[in-house]
Structure formats: C-alpha cells, structure tokens
Protein backbone atom coordinates (compact mmCIF):
# COMPACT_ATOMS: atom_id res chain seq x y z
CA UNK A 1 -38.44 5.24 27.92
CA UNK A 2 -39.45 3.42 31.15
CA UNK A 3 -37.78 0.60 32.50
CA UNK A 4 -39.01 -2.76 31.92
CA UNK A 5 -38.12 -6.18 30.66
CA UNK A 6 -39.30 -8.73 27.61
CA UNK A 7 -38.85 -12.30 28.01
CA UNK A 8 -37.36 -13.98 24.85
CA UNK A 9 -37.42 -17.97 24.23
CA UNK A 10 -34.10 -18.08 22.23
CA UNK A 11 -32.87 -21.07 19.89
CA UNK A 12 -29.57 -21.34 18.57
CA UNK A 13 -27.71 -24.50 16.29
CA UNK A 14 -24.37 -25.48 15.72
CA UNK A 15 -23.28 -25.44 12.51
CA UNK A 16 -25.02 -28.33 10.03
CA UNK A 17 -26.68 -29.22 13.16
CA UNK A 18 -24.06 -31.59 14.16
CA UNK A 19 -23.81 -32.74 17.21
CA UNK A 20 -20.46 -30.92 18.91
CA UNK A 21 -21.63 -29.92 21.76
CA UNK A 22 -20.73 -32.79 24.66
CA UNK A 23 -22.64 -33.63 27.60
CA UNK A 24 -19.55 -34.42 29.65
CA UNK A 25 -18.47 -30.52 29.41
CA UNK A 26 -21.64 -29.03 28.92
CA UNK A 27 -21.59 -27.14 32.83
CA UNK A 28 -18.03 -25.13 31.21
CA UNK A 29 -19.19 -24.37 27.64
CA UNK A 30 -22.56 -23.26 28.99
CA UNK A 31 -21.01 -21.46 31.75
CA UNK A 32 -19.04 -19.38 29.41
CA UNK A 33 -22.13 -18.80 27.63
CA UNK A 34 -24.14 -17.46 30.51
CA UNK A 35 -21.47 -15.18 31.72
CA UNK A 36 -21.58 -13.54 27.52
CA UNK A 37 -24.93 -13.12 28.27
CA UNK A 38 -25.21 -11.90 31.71
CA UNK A 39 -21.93 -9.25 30.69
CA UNK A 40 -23.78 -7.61 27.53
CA UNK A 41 -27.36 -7.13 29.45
CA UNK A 42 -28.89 -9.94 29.43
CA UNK A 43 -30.60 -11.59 33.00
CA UNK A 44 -30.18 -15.67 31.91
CA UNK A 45 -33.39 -16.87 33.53
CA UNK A 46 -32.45 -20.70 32.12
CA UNK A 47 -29.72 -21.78 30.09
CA UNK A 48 -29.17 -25.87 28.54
CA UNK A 49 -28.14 -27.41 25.26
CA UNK A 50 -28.99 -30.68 23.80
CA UNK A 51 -26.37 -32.22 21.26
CA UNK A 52 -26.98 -29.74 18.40
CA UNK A 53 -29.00 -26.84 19.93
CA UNK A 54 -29.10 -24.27 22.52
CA UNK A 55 -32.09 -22.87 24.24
CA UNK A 56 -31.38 -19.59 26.47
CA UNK A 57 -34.51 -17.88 27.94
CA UNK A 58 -33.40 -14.51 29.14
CA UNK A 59 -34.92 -11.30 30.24
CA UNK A 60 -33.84 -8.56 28.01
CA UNK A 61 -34.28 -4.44 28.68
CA UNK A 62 -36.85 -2.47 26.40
CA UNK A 63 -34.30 -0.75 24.50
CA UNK A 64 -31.58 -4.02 23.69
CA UNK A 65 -32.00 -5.69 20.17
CA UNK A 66 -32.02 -9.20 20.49
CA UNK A 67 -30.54 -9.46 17.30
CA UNK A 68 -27.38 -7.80 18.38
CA UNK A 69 -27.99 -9.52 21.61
CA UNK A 70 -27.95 -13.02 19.92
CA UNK A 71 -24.86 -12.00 17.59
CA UNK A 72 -22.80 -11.23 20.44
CA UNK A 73 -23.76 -14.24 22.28
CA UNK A 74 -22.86 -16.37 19.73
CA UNK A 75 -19.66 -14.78 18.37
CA UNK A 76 -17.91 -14.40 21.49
CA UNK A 77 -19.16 -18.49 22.84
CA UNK A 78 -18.09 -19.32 19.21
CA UNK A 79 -14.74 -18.00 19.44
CA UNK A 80 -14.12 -19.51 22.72
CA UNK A 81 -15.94 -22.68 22.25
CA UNK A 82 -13.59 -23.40 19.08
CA UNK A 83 -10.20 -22.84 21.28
CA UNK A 84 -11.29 -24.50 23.86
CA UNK A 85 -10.54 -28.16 24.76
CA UNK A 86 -14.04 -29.04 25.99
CA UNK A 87 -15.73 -28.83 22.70
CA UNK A 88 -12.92 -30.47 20.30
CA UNK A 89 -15.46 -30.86 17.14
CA UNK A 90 -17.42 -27.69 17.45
CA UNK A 91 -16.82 -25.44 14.53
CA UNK A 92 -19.43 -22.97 15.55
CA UNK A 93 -23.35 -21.65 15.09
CA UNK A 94 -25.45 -21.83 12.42
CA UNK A 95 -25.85 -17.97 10.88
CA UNK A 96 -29.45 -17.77 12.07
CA UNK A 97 -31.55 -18.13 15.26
CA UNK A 98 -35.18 -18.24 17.25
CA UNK A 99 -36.56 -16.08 19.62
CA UNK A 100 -39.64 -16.38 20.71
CA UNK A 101 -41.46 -13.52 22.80
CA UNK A 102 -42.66 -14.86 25.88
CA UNK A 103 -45.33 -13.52 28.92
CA UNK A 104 -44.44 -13.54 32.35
CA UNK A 105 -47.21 -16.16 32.57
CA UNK A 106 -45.10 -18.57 30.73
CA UNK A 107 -42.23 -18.18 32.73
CA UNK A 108 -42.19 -21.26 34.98
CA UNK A 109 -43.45 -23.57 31.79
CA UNK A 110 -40.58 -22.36 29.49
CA UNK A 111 -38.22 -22.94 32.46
CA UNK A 112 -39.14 -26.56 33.20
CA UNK A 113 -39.60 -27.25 29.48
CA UNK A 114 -35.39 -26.24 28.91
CA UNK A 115 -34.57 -28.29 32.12
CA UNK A 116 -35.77 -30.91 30.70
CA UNK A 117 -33.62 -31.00 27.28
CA UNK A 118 -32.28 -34.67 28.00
CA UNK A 119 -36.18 -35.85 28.64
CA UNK A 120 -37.55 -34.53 25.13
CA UNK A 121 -34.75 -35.80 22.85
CA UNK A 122 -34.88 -39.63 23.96
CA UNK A 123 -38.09 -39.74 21.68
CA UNK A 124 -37.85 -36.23 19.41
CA UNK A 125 -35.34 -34.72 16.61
CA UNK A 126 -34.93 -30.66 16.96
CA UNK A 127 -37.59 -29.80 14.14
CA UNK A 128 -39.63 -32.48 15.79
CA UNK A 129 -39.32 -30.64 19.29
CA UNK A 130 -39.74 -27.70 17.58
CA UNK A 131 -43.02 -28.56 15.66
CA UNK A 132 -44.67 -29.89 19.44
CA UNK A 133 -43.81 -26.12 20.89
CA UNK A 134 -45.16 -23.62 18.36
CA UNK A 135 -47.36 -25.83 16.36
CA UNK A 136 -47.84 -26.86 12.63
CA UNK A 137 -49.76 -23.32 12.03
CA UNK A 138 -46.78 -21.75 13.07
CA UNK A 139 -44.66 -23.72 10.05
CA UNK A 140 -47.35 -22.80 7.59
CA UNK A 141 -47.39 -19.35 8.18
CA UNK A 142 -45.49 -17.16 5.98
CA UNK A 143 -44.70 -14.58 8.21
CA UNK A 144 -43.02 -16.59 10.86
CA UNK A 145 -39.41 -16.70 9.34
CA UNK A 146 -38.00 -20.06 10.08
CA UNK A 147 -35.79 -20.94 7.33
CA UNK A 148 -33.12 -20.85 10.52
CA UNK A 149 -33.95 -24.44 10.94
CA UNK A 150 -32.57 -25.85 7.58
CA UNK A 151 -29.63 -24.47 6.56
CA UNK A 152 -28.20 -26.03 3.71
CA UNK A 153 -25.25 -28.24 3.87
CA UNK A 154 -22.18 -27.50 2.00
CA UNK A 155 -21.26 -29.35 -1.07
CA UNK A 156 -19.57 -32.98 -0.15
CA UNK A 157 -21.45 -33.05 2.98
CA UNK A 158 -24.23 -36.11 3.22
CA UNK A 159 -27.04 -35.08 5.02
CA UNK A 160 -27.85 -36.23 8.27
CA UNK A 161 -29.78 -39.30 9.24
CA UNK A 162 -30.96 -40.92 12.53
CA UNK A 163 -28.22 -43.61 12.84
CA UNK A 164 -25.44 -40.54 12.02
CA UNK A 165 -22.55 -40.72 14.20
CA UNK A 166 -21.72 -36.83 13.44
CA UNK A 167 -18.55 -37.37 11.24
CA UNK A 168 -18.70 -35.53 8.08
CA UNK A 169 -18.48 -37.24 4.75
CA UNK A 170 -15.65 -37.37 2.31
C-alpha cells in the first residue's frame, strides 16, 4: 500500500443539537479534542465548533477508517468533555456524523470556511449552513446518507425553536 493521505471535511453534533458547547472554554474542550485526534493518526489541519456542532478537517492515512477514526474522537472528547468543568451542560454527541471527502484543491477554502464558524451562524441554523455547502441536490439524493442531521428527540423533550434558550422541557 503506498503512503498517502485523504482529506476528510468532518461534522459532528452534540446530543439533540443543544447548544453545550461554550464559547468562553471553547480553546480547552477543543484542545482536548485535537490532541484525540492528532494521538490516534489523525494530522488536524483545522479544528472549531459553533454552539451545537463541530467541524474537524483532518488529513487521514490510506489505510485508517474514518469511521473508527470519528468513534474514537468522539468517545474519548465525550468522556472528558462530560467530567470536565468547562462544558457543565454537555451530555455528549449525537450517534452519527459527516465526512465529506475533500481535494487538496479545496484545502485553503474548507480552512477559511471553519475559521469562520462565528461569521456564518449570525445569519444561518446548522441544516441551513449545511444546505449552502453541499447543495439541495445533495439532500435529495438518496444515496447521500444524512439522516445524521435529525435525530429524533426523546420523549418529553420539545423540539427546538429559534428563541430556545437550550434548557430541556419538563
């Protein structure tokens, strides 16, 4: 096998898309994060987080599974994140996740785009930022899995709407 790199795009919720993950201690939760990343393989090319959502773009070997790669990730932040007093109201990830296989051509453009997490949600929801990078032909079709985006709430939990301060309903 020869040596050589893909470039994955990778989007990851928190749990019912609430939004646990503060701004004020975003540099040690995503610190933590990187460091998961960066110990099981993975060369963190850009890392930020917006709220609800994480996007990681990361160069991964040939021969590692991003699936494993993303499980790991996500377990071991989880379990830290949860302990830890910088994130008091995260109860961890949503089960499923994006990646999105990128060219080295896009490189600089996917960089810039996750720098700029703050910029895009003054004016844009997740599915909304989601729908203005991959396009409505990408939601319509049905071979792009993205049922990751809506998980379904558990029962006794309202849905949430713009003017949601993220507390979960009696």
């Amino acid at each position: 096998m020869s040596d050589g790199y893909n470039f994955h795009h990778i989007v990851f919720r928190t749990k019912f898309s609430r939004p646990t993950l503060p701004e004020a201690t975003k540099r040690t939760y995503l610190t933590y994060i990187f460091r998961v990343a960066e110990d099981i393989g993975g060369k963190v090319l850009r890392l930020n987080s917006h709220l609800n959502h994480v996007h990681m773009f990361v160069s991964l070997p040939f021969n590692r599974d991003i699936s494993s790669f993303v499980q790991k990730v996500k377990g071991a932040s989880s379990r830290n994140m949860k302990r830890h007093a910088s994130c008091p109201d995260f109860v961890g990830w949503a089960r499923k996740f994006g990646s999105f296989s990128k060219s080295i051509n896009e490189v600089d453009t996917i960089i810039n785009y996750i720098i700029n997490q703050a910029e895009h949600h003054r004016t844009k929801t997740f599915n909304e930022e989601l729908h203005d990078l991959f396009g409505e032909e990408f939601f319509k079709d049905p071979y792009n899995r993205h049922d990751w985006l809506d998980e379904p709430l558990p029962p006794g939990l309202a849905p949430r709407t713009d003017d949601d301060d993220g507390e979960c309903s009696d």
